[in-house]
N, C-alpha and C. Protein backbone atom coordinates (compact mmCIF):
# COMPACT_ATOMS: atom_id res chain seq x y z
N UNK A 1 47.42 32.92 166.35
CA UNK A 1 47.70 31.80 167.21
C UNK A 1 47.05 30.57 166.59
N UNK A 2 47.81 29.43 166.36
CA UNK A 2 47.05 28.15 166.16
C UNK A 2 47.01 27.20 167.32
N UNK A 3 45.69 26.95 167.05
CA UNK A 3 45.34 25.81 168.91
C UNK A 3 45.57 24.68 167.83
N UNK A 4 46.09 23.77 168.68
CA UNK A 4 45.95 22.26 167.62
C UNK A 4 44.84 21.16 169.25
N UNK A 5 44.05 20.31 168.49
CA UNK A 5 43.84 19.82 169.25
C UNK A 5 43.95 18.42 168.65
N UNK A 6 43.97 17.32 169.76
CA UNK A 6 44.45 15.66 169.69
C UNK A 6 42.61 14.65 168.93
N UNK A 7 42.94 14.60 168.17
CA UNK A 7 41.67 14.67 167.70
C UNK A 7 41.47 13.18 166.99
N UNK A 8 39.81 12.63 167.12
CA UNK A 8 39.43 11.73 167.29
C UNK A 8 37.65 11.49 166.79
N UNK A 9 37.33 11.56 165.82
CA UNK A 9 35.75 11.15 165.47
C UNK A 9 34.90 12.28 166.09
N UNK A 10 35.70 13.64 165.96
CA UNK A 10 35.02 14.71 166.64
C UNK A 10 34.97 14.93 168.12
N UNK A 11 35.93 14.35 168.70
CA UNK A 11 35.96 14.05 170.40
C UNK A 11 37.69 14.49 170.68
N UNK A 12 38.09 15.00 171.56
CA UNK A 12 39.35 14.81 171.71
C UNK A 12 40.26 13.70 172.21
N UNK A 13 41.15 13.21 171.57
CA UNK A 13 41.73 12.04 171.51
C UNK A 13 41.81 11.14 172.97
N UNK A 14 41.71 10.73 173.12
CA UNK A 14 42.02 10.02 175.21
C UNK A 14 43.57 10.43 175.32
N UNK A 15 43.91 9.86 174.14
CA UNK A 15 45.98 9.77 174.23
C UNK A 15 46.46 10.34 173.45
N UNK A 16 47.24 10.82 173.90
CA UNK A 16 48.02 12.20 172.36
C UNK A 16 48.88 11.25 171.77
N UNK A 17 49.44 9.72 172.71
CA UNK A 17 51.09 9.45 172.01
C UNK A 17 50.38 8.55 170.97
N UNK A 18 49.01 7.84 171.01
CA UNK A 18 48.39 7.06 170.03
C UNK A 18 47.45 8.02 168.96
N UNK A 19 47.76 9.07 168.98
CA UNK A 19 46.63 10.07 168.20
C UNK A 19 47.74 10.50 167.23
N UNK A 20 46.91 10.83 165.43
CA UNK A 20 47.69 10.44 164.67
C UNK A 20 46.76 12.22 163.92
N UNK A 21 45.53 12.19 164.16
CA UNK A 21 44.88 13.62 163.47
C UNK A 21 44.48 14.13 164.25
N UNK A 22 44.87 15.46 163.87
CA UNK A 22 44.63 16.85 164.65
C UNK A 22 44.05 17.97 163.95
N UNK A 23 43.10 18.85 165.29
CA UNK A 23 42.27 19.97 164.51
C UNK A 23 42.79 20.57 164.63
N UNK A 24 43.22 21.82 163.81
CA UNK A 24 43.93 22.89 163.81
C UNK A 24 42.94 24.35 163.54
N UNK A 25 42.85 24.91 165.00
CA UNK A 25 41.90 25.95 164.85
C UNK A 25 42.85 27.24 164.95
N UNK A 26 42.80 28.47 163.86
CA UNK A 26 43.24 29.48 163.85
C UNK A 26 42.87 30.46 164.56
N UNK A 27 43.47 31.26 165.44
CA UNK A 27 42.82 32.39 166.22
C UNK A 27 43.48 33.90 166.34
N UNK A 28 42.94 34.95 166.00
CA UNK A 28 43.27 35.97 166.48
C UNK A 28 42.35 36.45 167.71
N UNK A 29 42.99 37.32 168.68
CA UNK A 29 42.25 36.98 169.68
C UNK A 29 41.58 35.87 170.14
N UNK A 30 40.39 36.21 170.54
CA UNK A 30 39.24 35.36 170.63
C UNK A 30 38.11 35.04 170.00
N UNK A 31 38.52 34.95 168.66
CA UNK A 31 38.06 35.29 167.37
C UNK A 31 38.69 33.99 166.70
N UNK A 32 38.17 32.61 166.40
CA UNK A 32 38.53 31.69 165.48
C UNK A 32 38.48 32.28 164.10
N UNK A 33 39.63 32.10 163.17
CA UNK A 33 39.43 32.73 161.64
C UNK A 33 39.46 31.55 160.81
N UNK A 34 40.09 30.09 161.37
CA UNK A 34 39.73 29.24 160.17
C UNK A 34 39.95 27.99 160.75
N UNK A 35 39.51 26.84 160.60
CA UNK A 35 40.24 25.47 160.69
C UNK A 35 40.45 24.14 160.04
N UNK A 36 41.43 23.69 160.17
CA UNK A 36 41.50 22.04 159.21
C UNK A 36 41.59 20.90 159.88
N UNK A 37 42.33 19.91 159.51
CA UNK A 37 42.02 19.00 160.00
C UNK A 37 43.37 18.58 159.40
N UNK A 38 44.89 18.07 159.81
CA UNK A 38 45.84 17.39 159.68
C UNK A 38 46.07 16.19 160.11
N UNK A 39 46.74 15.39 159.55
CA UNK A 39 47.31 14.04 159.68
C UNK A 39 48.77 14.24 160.39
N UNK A 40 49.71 13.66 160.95
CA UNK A 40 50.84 13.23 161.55
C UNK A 40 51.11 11.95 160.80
N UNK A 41 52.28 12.56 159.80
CA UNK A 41 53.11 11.57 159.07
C UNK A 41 53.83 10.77 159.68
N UNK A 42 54.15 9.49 160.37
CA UNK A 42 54.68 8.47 161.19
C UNK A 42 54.08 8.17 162.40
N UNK A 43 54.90 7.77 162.71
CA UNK A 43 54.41 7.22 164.68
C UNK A 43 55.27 7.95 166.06
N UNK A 44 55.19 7.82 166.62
CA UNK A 44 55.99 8.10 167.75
C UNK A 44 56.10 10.06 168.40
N UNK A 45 56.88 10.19 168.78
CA UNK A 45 56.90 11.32 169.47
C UNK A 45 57.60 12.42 168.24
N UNK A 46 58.29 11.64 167.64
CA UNK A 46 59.20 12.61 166.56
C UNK A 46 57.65 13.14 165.10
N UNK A 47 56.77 12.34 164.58
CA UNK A 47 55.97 12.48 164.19
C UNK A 47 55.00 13.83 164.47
N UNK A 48 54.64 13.37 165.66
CA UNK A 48 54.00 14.67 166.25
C UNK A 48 54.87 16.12 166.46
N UNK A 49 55.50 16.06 167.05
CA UNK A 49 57.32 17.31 166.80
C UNK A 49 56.97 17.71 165.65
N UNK A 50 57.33 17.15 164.45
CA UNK A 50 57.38 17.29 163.28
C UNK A 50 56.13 18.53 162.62
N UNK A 51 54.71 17.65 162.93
CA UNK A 51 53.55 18.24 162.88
C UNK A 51 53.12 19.42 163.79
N UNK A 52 53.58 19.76 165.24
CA UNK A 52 53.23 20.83 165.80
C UNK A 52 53.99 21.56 165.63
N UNK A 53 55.70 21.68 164.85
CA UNK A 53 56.43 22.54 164.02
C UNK A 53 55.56 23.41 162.98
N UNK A 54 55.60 22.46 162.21
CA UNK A 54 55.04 22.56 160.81
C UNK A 54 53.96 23.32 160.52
N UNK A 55 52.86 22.94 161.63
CA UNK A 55 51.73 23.84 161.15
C UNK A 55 51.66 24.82 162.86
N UNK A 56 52.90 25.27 163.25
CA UNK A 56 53.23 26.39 163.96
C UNK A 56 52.26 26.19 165.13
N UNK A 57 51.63 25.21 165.70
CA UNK A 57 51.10 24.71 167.12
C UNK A 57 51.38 25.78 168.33
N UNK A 58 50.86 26.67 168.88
CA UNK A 58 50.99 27.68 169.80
C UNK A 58 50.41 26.96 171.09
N UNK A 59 49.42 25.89 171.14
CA UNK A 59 48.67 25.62 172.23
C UNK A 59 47.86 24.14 171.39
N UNK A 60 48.39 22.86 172.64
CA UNK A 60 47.97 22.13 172.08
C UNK A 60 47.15 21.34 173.31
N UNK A 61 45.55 21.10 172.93
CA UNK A 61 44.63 20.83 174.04
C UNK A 61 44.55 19.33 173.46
N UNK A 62 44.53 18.02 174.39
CA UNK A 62 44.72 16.73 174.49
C UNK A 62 44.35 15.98 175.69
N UNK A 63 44.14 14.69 176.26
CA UNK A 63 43.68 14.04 176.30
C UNK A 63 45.21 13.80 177.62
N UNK A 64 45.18 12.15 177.78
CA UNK A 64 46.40 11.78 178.58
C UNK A 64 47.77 12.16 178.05
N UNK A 65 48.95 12.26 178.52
CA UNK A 65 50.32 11.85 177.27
C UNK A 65 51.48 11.84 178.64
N UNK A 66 52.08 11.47 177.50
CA UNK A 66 53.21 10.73 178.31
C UNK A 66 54.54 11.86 179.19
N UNK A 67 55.02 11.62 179.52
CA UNK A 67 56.59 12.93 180.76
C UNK A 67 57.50 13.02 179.09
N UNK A 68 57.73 12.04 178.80
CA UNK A 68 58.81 12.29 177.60
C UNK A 68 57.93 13.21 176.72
N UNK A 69 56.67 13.33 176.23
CA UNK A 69 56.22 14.06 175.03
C UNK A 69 55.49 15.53 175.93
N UNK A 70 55.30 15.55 177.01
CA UNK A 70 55.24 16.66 177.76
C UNK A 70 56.22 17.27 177.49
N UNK A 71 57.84 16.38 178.36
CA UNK A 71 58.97 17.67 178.17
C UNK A 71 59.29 17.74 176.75
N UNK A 72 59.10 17.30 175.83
CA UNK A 72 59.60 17.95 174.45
C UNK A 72 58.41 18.98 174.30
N UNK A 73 57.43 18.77 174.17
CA UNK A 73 56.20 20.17 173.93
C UNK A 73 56.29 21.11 174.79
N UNK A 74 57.12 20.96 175.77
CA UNK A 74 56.95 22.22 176.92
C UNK A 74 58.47 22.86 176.45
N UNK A 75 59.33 21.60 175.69
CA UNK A 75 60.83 22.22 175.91
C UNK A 75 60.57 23.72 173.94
N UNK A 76 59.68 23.22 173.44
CA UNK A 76 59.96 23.96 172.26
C UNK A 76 58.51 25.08 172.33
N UNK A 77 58.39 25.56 173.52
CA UNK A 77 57.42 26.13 173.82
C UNK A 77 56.14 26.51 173.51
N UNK A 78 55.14 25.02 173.45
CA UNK A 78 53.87 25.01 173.38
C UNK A 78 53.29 24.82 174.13
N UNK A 79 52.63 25.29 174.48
CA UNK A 79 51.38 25.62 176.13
C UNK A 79 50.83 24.49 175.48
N UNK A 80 50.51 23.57 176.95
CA UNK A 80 49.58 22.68 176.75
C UNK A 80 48.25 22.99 177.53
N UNK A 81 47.59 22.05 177.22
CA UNK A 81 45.96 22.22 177.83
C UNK A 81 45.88 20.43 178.20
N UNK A 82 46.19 19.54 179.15
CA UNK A 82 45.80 18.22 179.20
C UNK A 82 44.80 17.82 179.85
N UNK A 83 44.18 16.37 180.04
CA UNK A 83 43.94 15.91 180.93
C UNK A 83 42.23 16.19 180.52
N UNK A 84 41.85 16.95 179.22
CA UNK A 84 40.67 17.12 178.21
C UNK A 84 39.91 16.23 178.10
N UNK A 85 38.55 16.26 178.10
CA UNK A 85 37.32 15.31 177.00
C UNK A 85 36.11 16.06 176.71
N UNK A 86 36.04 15.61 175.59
CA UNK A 86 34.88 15.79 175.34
C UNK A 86 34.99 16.30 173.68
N UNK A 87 34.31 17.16 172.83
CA UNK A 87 33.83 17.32 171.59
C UNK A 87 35.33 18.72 171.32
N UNK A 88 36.17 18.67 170.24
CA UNK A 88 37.22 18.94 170.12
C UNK A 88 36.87 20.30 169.97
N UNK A 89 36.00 20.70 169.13
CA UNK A 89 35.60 22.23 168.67
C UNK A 89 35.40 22.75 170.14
N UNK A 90 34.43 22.39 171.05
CA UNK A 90 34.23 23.23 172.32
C UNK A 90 35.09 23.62 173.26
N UNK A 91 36.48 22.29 173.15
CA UNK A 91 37.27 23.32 173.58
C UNK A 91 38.27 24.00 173.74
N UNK A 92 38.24 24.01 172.10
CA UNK A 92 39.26 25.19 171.55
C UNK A 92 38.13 26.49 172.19
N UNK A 93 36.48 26.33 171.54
CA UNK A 93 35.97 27.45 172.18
C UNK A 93 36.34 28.04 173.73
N UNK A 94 36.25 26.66 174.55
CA UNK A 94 36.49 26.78 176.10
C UNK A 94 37.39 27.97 176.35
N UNK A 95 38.81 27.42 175.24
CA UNK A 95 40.36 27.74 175.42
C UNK A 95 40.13 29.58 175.12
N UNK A 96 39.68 29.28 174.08
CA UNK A 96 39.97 31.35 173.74
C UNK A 96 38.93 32.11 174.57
N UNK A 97 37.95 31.54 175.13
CA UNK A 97 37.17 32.06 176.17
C UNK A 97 37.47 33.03 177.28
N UNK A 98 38.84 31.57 177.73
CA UNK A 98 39.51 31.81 179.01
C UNK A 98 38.69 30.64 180.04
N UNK A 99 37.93 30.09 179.44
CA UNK A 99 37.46 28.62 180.71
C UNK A 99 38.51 27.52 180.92
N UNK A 100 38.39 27.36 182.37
CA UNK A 100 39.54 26.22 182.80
C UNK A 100 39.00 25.12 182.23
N UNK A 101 39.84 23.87 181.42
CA UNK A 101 39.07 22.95 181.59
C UNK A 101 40.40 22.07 181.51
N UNK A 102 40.29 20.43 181.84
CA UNK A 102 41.24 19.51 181.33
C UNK A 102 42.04 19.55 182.94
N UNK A 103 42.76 18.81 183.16
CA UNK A 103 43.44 18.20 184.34
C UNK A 103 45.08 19.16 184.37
N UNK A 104 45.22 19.95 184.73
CA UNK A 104 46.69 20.67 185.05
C UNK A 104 47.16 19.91 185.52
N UNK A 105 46.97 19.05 186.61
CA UNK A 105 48.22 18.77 187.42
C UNK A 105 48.93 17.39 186.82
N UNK A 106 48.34 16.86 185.15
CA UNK A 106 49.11 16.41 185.02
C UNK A 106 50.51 16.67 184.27
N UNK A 107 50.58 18.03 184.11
CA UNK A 107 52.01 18.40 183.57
C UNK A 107 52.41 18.63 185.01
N UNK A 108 52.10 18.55 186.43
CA UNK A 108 53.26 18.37 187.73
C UNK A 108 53.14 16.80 188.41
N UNK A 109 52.67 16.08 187.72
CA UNK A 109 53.21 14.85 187.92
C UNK A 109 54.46 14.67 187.67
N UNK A 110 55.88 14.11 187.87
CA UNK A 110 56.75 13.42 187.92
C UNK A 110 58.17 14.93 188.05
N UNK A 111 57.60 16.34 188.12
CA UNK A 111 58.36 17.26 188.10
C UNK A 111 59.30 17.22 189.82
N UNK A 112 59.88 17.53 189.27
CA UNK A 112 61.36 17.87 190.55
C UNK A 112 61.98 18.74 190.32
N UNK A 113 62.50 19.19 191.92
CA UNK A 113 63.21 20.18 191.90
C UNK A 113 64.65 19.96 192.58
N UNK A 114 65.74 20.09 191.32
CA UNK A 114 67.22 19.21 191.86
C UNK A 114 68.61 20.12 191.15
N UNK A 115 68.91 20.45 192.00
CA UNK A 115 70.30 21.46 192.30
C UNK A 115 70.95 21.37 190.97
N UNK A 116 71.65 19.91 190.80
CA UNK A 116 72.26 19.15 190.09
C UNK A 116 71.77 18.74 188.76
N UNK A 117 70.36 19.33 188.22
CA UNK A 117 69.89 19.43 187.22
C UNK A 117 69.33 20.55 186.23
N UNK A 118 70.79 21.26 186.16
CA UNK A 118 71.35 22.54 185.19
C UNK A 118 70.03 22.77 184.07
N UNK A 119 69.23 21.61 183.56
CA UNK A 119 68.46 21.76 182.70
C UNK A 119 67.39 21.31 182.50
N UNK A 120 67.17 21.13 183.91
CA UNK A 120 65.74 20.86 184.20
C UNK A 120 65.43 19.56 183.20
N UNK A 121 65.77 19.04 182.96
CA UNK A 121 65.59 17.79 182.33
C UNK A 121 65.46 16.28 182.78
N UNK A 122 64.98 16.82 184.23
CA UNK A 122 64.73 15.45 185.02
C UNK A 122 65.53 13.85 184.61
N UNK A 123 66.87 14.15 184.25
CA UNK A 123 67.56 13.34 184.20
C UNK A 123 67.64 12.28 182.95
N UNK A 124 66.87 12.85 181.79
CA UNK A 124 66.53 12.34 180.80
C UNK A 124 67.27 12.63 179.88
N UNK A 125 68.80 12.16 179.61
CA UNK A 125 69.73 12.85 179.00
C UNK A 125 69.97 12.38 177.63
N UNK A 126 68.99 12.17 177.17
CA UNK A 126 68.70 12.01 175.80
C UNK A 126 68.04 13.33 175.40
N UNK A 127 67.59 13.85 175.98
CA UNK A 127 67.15 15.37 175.39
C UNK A 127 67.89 16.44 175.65
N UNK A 128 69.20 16.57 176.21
CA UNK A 128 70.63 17.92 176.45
C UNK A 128 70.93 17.04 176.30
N UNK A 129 72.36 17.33 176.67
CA UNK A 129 74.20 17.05 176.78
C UNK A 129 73.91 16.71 177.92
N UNK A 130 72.98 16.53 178.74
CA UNK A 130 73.21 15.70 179.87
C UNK A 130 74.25 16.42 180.75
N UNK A 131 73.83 16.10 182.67
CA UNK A 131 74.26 17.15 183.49
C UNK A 131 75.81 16.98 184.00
N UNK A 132 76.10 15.69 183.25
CA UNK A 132 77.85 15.03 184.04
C UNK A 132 78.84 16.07 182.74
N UNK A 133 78.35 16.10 181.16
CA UNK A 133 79.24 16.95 180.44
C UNK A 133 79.47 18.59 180.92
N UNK A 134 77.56 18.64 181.05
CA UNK A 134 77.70 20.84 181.17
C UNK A 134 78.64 20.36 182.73
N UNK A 135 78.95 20.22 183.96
CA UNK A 135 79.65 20.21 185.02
C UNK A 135 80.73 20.15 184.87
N UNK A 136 81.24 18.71 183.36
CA UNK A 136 82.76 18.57 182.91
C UNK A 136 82.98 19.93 182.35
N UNK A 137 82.28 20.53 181.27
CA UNK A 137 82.85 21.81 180.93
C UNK A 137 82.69 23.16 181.60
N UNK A 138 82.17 22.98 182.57
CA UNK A 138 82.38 24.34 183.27
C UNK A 138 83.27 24.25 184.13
N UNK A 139 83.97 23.07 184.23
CA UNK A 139 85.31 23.11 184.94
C UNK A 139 86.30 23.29 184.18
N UNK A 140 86.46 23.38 182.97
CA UNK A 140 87.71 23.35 182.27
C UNK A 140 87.80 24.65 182.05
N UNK A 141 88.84 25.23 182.14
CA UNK A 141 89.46 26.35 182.08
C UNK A 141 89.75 27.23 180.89
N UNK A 142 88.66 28.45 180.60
CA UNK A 142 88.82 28.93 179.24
C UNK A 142 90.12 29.07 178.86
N UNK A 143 90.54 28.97 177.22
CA UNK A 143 91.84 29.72 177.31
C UNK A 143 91.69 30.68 176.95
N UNK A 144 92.84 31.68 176.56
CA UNK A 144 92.66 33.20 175.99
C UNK A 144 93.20 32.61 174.37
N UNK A 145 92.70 32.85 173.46
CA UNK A 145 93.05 33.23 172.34
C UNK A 145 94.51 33.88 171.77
N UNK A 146 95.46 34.48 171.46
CA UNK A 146 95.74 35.52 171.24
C UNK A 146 96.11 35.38 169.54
């Protein structure tokens, strides 16, 4: 498992969407086996994507961040840890421990629950096909082949 954390002069970052280096602690079990220290090549939300791909991000512990960079980290399934401070190493320790730490409820800030939103994508249809197409095509009528 790699924890990545939002990282900052040895502190965890305040803001993930302005945080540019990250610690990357390796874990089997609860057992750290190694860690570095990466950069995020560009700016923005695609930057970071890029970087918690790349070096395979399983769990990423951070600071504030934004609904748009929540639902992309939650949509390509990386457990977050938010809402964090303090010294970056302790709590990756915290994390493989099993100690609560960092603010949960801000990944249920701005969440809803809506009939009409096939993909849970709180209406942000820049990230699917958006809920007016999947409705157009599940009305159209397969054909048969022959």
């Amino acid at each position: 498992m790699n924890i990545g954390v939002a990282y900052e002069n040895g502190q965890i970052a305040s803001n993930l969407g302005g945080c540019r280096t990250f610690l990357i602690v390796a874990a089997e079990g609860q057992e750290p086996t190694g860690k570095r220290l990466v950069t995020a090549e560009g700016d923005g939300t695609t930057a970071l994507l890029k970087l918690v791909s790349m070096e395979k991000i399983d769990v990423l512990i951070c600071g504030a961040l934004g609904l748009a960079m929540r639902n992309a980290l939650e949509m390509i399934g990386v457990l977050l840890v938010p809402g964090c401070e303090g010294a970056a190493e302790e709590a990756v320790a915290k994390f493989l421990v099993g100690e609560k730490q960092g603010d949960p409820t801000l990944l249920e800030i701005g969440r809803e629950e809506d009939p009409d939103d096939p993909m849970a994508c709180m209406h942000d249809c820049a990230k699917c096909a958006g809920c007016g197409p999947i409705e157009l095509i599940r009305q159209i009528p397969v054909e048969e082949v022959k």
